[in-house]
C-alpha atoms as a PDB file:
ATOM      1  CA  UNK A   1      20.561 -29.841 -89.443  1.00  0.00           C
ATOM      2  CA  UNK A   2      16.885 -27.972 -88.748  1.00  0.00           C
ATOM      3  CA  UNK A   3      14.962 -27.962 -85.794  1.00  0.00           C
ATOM      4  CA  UNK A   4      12.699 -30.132 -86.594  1.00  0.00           C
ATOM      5  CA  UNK A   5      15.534 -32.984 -86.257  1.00  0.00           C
ATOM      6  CA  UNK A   6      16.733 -31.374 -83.124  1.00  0.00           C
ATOM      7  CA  UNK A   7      13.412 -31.762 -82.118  1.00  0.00           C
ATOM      8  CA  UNK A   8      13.090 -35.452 -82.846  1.00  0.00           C
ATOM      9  CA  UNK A   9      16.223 -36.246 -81.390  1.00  0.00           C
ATOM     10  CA  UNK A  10      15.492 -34.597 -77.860  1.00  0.00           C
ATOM     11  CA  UNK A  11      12.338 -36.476 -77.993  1.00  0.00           C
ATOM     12  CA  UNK A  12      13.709 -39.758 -78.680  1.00  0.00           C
ATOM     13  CA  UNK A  13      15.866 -38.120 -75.702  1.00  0.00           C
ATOM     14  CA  UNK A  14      13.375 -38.205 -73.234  1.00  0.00           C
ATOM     15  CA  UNK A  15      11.311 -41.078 -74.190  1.00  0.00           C
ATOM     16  CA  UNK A  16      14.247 -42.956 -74.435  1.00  0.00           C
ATOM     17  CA  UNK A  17      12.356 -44.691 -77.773  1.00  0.00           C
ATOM     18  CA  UNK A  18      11.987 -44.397 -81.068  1.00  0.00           C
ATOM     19  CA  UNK A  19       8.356 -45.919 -81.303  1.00  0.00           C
ATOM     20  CA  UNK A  20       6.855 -43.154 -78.429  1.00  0.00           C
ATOM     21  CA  UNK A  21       9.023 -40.441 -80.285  1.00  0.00           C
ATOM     22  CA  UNK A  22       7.196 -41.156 -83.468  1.00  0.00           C
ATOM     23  CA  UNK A  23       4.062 -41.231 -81.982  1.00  0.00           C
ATOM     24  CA  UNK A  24       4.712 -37.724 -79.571  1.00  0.00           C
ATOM     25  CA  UNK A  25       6.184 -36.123 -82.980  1.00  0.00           C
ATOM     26  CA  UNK A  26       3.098 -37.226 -84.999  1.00  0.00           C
ATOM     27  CA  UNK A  27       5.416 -39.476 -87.365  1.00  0.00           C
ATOM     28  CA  UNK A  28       5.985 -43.099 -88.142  1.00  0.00           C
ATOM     29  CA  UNK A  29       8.580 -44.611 -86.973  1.00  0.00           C
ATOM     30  CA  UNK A  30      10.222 -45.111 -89.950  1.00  0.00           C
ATOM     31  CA  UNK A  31      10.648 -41.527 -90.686  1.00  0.00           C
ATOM     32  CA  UNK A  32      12.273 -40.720 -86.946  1.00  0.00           C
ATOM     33  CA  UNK A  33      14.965 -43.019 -87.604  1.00  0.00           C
ATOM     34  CA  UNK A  34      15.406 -41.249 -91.126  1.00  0.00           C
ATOM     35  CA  UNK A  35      15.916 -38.044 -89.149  1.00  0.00           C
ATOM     36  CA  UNK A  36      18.449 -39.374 -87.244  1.00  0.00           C
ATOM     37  CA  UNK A  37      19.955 -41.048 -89.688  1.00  0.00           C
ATOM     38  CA  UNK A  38      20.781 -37.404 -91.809  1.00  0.00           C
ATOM     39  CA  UNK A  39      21.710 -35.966 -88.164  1.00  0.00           C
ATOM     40  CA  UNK A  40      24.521 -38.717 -87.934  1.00  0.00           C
ATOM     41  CA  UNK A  41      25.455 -38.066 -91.601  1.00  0.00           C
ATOM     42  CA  UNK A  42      25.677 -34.904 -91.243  1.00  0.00           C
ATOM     43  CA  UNK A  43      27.430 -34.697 -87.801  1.00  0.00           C
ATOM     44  CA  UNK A  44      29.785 -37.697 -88.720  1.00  0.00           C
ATOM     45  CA  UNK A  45      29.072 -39.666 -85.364  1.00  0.00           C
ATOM     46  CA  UNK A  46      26.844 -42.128 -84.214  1.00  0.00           C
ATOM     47  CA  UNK A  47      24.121 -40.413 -81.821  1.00  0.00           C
ATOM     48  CA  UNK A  48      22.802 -43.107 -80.170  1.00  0.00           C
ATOM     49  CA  UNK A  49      23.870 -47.350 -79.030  1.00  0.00           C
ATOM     50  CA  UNK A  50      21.769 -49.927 -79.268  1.00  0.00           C
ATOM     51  CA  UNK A  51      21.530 -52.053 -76.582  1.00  0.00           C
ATOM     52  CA  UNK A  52      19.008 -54.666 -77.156  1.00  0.00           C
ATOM     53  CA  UNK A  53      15.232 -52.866 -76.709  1.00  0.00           C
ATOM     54  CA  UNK A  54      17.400 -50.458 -75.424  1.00  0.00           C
ATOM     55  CA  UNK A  55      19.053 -47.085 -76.543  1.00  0.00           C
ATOM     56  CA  UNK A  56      21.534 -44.750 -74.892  1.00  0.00           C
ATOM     57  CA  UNK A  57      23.320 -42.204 -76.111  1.00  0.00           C
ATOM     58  CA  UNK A  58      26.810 -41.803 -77.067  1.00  0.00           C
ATOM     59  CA  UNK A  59      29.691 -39.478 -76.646  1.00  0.00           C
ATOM     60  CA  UNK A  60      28.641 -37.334 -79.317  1.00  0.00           C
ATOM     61  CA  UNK A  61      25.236 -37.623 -78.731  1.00  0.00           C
ATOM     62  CA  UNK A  62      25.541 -36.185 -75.602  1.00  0.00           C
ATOM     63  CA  UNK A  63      27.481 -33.155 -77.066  1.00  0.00           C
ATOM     64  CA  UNK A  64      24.724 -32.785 -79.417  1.00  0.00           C
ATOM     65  CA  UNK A  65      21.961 -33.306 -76.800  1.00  0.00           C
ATOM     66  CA  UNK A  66      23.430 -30.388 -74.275  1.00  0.00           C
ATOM     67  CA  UNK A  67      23.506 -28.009 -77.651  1.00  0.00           C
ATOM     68  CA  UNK A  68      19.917 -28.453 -78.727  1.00  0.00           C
ATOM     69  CA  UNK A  69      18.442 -27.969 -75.670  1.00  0.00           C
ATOM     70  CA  UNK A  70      20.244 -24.538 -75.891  1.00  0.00           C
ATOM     71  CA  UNK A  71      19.034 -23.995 -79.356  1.00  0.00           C
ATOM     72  CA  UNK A  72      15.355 -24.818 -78.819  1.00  0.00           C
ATOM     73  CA  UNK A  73      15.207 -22.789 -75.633  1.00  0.00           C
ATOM     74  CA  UNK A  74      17.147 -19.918 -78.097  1.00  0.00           C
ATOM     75  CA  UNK A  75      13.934 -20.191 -80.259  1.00  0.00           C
ATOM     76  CA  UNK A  76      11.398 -20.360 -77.422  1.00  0.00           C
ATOM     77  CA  UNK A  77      12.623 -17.161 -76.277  1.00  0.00           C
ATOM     78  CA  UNK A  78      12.723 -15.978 -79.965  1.00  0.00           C
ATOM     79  CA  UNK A  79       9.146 -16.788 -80.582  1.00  0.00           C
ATOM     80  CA  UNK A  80       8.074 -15.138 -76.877  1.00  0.00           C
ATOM     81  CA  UNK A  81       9.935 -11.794 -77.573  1.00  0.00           C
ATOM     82  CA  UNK A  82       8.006 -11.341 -81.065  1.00  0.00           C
ATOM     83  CA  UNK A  83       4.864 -12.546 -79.404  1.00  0.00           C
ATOM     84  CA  UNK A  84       6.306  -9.681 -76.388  1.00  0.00           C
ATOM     85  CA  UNK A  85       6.888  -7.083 -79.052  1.00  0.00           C
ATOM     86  CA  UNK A  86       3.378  -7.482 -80.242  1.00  0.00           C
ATOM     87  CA  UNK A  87       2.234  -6.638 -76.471  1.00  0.00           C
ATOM     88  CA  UNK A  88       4.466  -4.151 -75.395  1.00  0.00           C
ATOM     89  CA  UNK A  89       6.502  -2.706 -78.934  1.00  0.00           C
ATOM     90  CA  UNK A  90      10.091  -2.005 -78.354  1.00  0.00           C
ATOM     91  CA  UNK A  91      12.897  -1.070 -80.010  1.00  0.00           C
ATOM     92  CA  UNK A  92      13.288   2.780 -82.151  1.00  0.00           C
ATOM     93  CA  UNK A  93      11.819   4.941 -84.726  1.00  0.00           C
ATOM     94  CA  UNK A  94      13.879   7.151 -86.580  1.00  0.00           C
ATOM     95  CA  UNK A  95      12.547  10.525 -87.429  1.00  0.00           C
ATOM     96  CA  UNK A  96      13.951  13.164 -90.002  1.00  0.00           C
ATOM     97  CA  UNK A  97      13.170  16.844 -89.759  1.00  0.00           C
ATOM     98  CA  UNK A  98      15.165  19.975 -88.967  1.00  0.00           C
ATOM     99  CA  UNK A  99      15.358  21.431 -85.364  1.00  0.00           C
ATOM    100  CA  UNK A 100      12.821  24.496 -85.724  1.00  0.00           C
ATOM    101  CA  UNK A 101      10.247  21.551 -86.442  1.00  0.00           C
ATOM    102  CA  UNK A 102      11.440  19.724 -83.345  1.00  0.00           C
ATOM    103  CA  UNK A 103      11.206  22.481 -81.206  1.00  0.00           C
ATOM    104  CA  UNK A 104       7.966  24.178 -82.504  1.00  0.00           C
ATOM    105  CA  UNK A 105       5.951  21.207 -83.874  1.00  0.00           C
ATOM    106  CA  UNK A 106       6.847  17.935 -82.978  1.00  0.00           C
ATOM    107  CA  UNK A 107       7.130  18.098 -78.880  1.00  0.00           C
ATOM    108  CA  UNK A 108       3.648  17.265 -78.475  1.00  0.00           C
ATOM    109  CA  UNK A 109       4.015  14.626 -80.699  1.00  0.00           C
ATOM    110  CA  UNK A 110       6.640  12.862 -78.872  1.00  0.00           C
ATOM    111  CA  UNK A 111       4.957  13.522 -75.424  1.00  0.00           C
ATOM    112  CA  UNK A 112       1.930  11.552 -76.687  1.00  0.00           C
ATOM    113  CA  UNK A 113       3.642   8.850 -78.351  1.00  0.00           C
ATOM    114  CA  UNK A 114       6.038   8.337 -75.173  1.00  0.00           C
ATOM    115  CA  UNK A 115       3.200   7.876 -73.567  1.00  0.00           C
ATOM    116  CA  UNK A 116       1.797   5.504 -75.084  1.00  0.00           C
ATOM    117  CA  UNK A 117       5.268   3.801 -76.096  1.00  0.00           C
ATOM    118  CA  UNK A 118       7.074   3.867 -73.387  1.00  0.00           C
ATOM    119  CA  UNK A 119       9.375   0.964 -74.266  1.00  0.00           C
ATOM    120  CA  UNK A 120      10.272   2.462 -78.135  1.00  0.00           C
ATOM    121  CA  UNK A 121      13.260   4.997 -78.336  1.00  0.00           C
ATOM    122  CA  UNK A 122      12.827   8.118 -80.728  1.00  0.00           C
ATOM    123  CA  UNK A 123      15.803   9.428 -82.534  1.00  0.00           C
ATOM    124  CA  UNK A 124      15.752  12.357 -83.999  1.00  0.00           C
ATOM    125  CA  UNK A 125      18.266  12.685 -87.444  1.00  0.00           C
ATOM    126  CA  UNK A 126      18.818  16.734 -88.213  1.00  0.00           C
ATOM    127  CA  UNK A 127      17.912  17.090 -91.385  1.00  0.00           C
ATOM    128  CA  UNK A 128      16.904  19.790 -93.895  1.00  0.00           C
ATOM    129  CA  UNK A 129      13.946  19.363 -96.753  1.00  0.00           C
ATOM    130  CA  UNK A 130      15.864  17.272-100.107  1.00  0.00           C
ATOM    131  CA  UNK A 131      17.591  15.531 -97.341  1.00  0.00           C
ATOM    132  CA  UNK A 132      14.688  14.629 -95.024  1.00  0.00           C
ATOM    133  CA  UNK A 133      13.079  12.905 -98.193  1.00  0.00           C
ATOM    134  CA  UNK A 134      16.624  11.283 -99.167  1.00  0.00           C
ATOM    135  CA  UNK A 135      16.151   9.728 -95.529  1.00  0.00           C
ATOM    136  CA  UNK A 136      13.416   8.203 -95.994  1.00  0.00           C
ATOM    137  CA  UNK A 137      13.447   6.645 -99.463  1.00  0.00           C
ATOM    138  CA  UNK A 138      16.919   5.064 -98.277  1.00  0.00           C
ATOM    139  CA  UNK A 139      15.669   3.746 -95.349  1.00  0.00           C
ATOM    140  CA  UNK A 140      17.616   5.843 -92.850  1.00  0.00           C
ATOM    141  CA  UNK A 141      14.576   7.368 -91.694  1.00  0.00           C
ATOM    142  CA  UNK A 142      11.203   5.856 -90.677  1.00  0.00           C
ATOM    143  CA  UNK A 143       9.761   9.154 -90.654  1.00  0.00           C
ATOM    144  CA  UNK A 144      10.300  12.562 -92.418  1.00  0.00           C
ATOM    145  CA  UNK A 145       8.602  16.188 -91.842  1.00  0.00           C
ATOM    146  CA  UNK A 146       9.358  18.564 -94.860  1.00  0.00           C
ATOM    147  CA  UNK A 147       7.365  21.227 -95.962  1.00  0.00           C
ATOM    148  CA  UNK A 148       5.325  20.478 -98.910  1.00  0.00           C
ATOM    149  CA  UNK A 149       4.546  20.316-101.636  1.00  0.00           C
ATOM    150  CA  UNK A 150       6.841  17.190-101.658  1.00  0.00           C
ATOM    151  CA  UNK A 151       6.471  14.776-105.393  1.00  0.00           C
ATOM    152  CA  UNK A 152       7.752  11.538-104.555  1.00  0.00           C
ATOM    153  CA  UNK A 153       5.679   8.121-105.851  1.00  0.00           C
ATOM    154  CA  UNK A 154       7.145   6.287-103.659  1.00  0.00           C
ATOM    155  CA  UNK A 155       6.300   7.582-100.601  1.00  0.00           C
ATOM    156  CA  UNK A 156       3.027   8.844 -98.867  1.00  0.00           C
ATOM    157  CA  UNK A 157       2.767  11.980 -98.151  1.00  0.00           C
ATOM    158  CA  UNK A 158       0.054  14.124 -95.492  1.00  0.00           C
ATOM    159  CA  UNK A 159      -0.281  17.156 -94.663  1.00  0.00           C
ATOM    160  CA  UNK A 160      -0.508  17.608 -90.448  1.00  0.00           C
ATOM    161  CA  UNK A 161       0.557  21.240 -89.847  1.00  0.00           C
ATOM    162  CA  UNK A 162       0.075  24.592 -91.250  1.00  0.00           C
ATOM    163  CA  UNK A 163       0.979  28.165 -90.192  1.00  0.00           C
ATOM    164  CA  UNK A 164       1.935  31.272 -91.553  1.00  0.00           C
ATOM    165  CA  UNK A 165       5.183  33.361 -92.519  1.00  0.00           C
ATOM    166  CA  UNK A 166       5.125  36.799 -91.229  1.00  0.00           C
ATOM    167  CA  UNK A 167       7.485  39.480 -90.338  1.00  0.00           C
ATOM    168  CA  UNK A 168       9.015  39.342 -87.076  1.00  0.00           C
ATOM    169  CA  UNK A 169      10.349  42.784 -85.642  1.00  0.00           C
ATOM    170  CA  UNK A 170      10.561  44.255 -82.366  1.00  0.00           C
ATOM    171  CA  UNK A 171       8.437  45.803 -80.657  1.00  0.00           C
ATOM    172  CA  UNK A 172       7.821  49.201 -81.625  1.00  0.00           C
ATOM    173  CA  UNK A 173       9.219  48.918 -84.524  1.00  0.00           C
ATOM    174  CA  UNK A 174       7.738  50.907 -87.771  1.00  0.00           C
ATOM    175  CA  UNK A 175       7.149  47.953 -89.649  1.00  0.00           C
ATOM    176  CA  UNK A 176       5.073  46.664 -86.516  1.00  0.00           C
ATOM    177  CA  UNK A 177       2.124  49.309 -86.779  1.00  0.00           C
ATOM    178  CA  UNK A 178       1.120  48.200 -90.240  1.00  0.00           C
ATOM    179  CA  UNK A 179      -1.645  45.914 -90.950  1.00  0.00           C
ATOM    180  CA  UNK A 180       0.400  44.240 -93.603  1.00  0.00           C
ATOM    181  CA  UNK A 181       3.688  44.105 -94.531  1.00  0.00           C
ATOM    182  CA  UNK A 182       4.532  44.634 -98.598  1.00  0.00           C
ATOM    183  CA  UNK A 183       7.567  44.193-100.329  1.00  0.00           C
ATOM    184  CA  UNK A 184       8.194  47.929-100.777  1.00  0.00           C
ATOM    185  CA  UNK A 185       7.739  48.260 -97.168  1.00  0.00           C
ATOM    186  CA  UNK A 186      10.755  46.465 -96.300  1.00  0.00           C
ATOM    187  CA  UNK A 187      13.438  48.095 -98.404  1.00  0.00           C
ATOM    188  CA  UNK A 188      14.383  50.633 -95.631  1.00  0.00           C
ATOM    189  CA  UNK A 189      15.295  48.128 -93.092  1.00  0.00           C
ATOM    190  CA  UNK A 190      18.232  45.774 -92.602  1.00  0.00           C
ATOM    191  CA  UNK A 191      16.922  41.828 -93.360  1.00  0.00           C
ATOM    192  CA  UNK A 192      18.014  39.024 -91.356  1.00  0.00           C
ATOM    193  CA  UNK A 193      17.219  36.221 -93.704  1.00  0.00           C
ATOM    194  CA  UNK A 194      17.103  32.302 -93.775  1.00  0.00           C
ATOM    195  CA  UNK A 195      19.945  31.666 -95.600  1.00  0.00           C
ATOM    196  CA  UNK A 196      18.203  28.829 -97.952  1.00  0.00           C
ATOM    197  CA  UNK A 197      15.397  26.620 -97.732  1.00  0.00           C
ATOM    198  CA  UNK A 198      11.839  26.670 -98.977  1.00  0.00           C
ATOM    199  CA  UNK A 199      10.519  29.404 -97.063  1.00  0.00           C
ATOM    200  CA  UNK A 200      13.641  31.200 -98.187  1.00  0.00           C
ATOM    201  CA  UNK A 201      12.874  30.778-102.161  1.00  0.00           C
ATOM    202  CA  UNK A 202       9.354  31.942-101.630  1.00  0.00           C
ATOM    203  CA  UNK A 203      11.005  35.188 -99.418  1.00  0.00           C
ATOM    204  CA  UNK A 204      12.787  35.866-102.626  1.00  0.00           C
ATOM    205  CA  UNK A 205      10.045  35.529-104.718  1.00  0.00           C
ATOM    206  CA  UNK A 206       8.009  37.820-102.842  1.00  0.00           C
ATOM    207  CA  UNK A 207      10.561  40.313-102.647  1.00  0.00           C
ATOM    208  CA  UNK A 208      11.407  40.123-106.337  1.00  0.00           C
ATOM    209  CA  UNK A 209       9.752  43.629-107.342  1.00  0.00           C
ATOM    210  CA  UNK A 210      12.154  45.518-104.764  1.00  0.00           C
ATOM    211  CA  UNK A 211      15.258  42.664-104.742  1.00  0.00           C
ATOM    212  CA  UNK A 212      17.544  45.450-106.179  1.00  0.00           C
ATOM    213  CA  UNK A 213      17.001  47.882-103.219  1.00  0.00           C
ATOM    214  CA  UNK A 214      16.755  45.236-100.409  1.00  0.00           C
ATOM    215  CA  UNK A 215      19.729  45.573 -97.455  1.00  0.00           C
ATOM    216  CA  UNK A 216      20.363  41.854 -96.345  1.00  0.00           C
ATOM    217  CA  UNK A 217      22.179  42.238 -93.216  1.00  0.00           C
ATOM    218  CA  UNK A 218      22.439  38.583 -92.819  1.00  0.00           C
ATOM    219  CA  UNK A 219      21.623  35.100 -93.753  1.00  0.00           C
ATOM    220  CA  UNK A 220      21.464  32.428 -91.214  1.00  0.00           C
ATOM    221  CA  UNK A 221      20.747  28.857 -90.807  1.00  0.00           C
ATOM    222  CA  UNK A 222      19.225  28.976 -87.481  1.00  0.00           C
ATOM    223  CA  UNK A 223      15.936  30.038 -86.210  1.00  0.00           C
ATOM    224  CA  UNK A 224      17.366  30.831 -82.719  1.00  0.00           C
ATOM    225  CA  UNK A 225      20.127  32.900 -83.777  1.00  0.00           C
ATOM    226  CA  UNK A 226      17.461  34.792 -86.156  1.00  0.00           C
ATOM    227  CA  UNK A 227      15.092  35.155 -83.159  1.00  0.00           C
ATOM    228  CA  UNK A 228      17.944  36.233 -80.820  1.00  0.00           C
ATOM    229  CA  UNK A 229      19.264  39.237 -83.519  1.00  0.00           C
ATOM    230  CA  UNK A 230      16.098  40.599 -83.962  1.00  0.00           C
ATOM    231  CA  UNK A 231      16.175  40.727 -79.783  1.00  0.00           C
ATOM    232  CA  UNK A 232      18.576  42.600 -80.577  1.00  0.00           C
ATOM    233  CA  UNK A 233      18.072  45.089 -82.936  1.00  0.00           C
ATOM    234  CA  UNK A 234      20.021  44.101 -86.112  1.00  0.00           C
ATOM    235  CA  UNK A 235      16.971  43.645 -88.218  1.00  0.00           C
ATOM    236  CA  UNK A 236      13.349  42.080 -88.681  1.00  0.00           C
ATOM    237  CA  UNK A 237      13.223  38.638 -89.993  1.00  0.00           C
ATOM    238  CA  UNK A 238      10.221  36.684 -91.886  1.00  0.00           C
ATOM    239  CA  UNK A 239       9.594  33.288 -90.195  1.00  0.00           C
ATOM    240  CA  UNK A 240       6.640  30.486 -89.568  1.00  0.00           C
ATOM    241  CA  UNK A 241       4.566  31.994 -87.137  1.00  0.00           C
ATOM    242  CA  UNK A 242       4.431  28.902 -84.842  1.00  0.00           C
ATOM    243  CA  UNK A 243       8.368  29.151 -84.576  1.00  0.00           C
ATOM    244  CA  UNK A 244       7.995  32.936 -82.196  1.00  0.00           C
ATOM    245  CA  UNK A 245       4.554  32.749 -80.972  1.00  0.00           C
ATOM    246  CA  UNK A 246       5.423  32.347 -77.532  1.00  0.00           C
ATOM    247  CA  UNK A 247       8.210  35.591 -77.813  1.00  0.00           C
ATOM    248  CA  UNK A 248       4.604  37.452 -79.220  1.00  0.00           C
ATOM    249  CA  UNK A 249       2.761  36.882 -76.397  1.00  0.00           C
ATOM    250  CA  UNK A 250       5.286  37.915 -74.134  1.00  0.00           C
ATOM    251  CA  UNK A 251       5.645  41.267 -75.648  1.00  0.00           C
ATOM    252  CA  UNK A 252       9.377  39.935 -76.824  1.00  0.00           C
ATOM    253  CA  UNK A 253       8.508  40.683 -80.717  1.00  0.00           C
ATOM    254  CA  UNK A 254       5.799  41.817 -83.302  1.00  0.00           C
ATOM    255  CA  UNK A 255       3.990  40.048 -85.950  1.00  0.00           C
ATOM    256  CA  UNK A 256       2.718  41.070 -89.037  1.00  0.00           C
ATOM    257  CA  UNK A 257       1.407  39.285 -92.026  1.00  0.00           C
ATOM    258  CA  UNK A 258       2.801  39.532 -95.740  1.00  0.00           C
ATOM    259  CA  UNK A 259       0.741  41.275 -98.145  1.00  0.00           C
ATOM    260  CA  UNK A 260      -1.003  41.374-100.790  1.00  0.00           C
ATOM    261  CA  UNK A 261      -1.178  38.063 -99.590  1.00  0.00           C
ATOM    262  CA  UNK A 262      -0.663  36.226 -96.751  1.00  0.00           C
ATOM    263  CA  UNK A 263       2.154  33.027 -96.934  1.00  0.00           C
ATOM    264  CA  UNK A 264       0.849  30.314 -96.056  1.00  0.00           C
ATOM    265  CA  UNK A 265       3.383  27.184 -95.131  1.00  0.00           C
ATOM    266  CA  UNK A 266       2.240  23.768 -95.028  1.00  0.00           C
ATOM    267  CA  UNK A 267       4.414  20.541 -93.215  1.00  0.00           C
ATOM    268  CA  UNK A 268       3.930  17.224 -94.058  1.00  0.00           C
ATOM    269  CA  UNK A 269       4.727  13.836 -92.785  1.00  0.00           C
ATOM    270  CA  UNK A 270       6.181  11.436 -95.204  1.00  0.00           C
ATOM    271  CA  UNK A 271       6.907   7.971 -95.144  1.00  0.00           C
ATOM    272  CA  UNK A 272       7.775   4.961 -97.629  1.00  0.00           C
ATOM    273  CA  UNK A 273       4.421   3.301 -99.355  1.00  0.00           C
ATOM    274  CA  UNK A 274       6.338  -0.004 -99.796  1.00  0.00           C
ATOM    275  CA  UNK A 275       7.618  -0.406 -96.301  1.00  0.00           C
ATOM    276  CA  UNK A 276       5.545  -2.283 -94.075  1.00  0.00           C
ATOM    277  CA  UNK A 277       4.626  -0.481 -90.790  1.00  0.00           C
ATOM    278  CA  UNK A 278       4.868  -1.434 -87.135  1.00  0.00           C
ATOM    279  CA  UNK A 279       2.353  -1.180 -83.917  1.00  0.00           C
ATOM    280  CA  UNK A 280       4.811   1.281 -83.019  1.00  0.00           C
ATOM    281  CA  UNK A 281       4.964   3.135 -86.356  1.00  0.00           C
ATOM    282  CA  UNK A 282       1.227   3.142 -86.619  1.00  0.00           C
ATOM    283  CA  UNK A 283       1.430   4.804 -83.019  1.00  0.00           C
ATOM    284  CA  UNK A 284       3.322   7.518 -84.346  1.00  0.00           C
ATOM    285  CA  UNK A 285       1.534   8.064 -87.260  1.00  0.00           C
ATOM    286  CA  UNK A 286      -1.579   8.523 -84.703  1.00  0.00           C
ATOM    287  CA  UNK A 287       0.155  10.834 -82.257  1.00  0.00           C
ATOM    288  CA  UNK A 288       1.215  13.346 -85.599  1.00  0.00           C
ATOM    289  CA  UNK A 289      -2.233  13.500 -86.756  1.00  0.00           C
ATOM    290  CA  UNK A 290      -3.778  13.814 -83.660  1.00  0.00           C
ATOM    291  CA  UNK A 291      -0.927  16.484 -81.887  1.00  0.00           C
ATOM    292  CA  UNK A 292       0.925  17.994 -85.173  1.00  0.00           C
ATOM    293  CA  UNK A 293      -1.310  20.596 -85.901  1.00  0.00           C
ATOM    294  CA  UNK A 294      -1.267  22.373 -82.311  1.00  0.00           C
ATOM    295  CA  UNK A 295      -1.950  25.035 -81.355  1.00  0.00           C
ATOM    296  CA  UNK A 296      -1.302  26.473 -84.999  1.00  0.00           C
ATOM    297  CA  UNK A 297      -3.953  25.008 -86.885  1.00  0.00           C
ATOM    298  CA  UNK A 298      -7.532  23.859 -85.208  1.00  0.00           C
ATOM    299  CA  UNK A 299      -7.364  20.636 -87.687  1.00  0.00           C
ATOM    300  CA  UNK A 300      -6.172  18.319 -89.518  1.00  0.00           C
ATOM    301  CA  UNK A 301      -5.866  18.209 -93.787  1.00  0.00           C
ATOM    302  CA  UNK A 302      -4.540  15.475 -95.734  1.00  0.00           C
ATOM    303  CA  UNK A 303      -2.795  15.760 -98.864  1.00  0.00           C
ATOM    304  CA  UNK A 304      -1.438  12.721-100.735  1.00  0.00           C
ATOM    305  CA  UNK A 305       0.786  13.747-103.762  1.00  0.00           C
ATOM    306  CA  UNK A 306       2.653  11.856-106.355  1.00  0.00           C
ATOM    307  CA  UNK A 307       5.998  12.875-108.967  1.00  0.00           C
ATOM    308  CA  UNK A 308       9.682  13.745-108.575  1.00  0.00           C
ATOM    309  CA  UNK A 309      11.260  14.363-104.957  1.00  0.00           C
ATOM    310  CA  UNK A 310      11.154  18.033-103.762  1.00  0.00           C
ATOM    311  CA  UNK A 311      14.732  19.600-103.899  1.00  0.00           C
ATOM    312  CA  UNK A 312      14.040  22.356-100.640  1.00  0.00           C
ATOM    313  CA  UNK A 313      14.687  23.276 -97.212  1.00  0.00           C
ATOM    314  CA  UNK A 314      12.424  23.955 -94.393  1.00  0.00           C
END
């Protein structure tokens, strides 16, 4: 059974004739009656009596009848909800990243893309860097924001946002009054630290020529809790800029770039090459590069690399 015999039938239906059928449903008459004919073999019941030049239905017919007008309105209203989707997209996007990068980056983002899509629901999955990419390439995510560099062939990858990792202290603290912060510098002072993660590794890296005399205080896995113990007076932290501007310019911390050079960190939006985008996804792909990159950076780069999946945190 198809639709186009559901078709026919409702037509002959209607017309109450086989000949006008054929002629409505751009057939010969022969071929309607083969239609029915595979309907009633299939269905195991006579759909329709002939009476003469006339035809009624039967029992079963009538069953049949009451079912297929349900079934072709089913598809009408199919075929308008696509068409609707088209119009007005619906439905959800699915976006990977960890919270800092919700809370620092991605609001404006959102803002713009609620705007213009009112009717599509963004849900946010918590994830760190390996596992943000991990969402993506297995189709949990539609959307991913890792810091790069991320080496992945199979997805596409673009740089939208880029900042800088300085020390954050209070204010007044000695560390504060410097131009720049070096490694030596630091070895005097508890350390609050990220506890892993990409900026982490290149903190350790950095702090390799004095790692024997450093005094971790603690390693955390929160931005907020790192922000809120340095409030406090337990340590000075290192940090994406972006993430404590706001505490900066209300005289809540101090920030001071790394020397002998400064750390630059770069986020990037990644997505499968394979999978085939949406009005809506499109949409968001506009609102990150448009919004991503405030106020931190004053534009836009793009960055497409190709390899082996990046195995960091943000």
């Amino acid at each position: 059974m198809d639709l186009d015999q559901l078709h026919t039938f409702l037509e002959i239906v209607r017309l109450k004739s086989f000949s006008k059928a054929a002629q409505t449903c751009f057939r010969t008459q022969p071929a309607i009656s083969a239609q029915i004919r595979q309907l009633e073999q299939e269905l195991n019941a006579s759909l329709f009596e002939r009476l003469g030049t006339r035809i009624q239905l039967t029992a079963a017919g009538r069953i049949l009848c009451e079912y297929a007008e349900q079934i072709l309105d089913l598809r009408r209203r199919a075929q308008d909800a696509i068409n609707e989707l088209e119009r007005v997209p619906r439905g959800e996007l699915v976006i990977a990243a960890n919270e800092a990068t919700c809370i620092y980056v991605l609001p404006n983002v959102f803002s713009e893309f609620k705007k213009r899509f009112p009717n599509v629901q963004l849900l946010v999955d918590r994830s760190y860097g390996r596992h943000v990419v991990e969402s993506v390439l297995d189709n949990l995510a539609d959307f991913g924001f890792t810091q790069l560099p991320v080496q992945e062939k199979k997805l596409q990858v673009v740089q939208v946002h880029m900042d800088e990792i300085k020390l954050l202290a209070p204010p007044g603290h000695p560390l504060s009054k410097l131009e720049a912060v070096r490694p030596q510098d630091i070895t005097d002072y508890p350390l609050l630290l990220p506890k892993s993660g990409s900026t982490r590794s290149r903190l350790n890296h950095w702090m390799e020529p004095v790692e024997d005399m450093l005094q971790i205080s603690m390693e955390l896995d929160s931005t907020e809790m790192i922000k809120r113990f340095v409030l406090a007076g337990m340590g000075v932290s290192f940090m994406a800029a972006s993430h404590f501007q706001e505490g900066v310019e209300a005289g809540q911390f101090a920030a001071v770039s790394l020397a002998p050079e400064p750390i630059m960190r770069r986020l990037g939006l990644v997505y499968r090459k394979d999978k085939a985008l949406s009005k809506a996804g499109l949409g968001f792909i506009q609102a990150v590069m448009e919004r991503a990159s405030e106020p931190a950076v004053s534009r836009v780069e793009v960055d497409h690399v190709s390899g082996e999946p990046a195995r960091t945190r943000d």
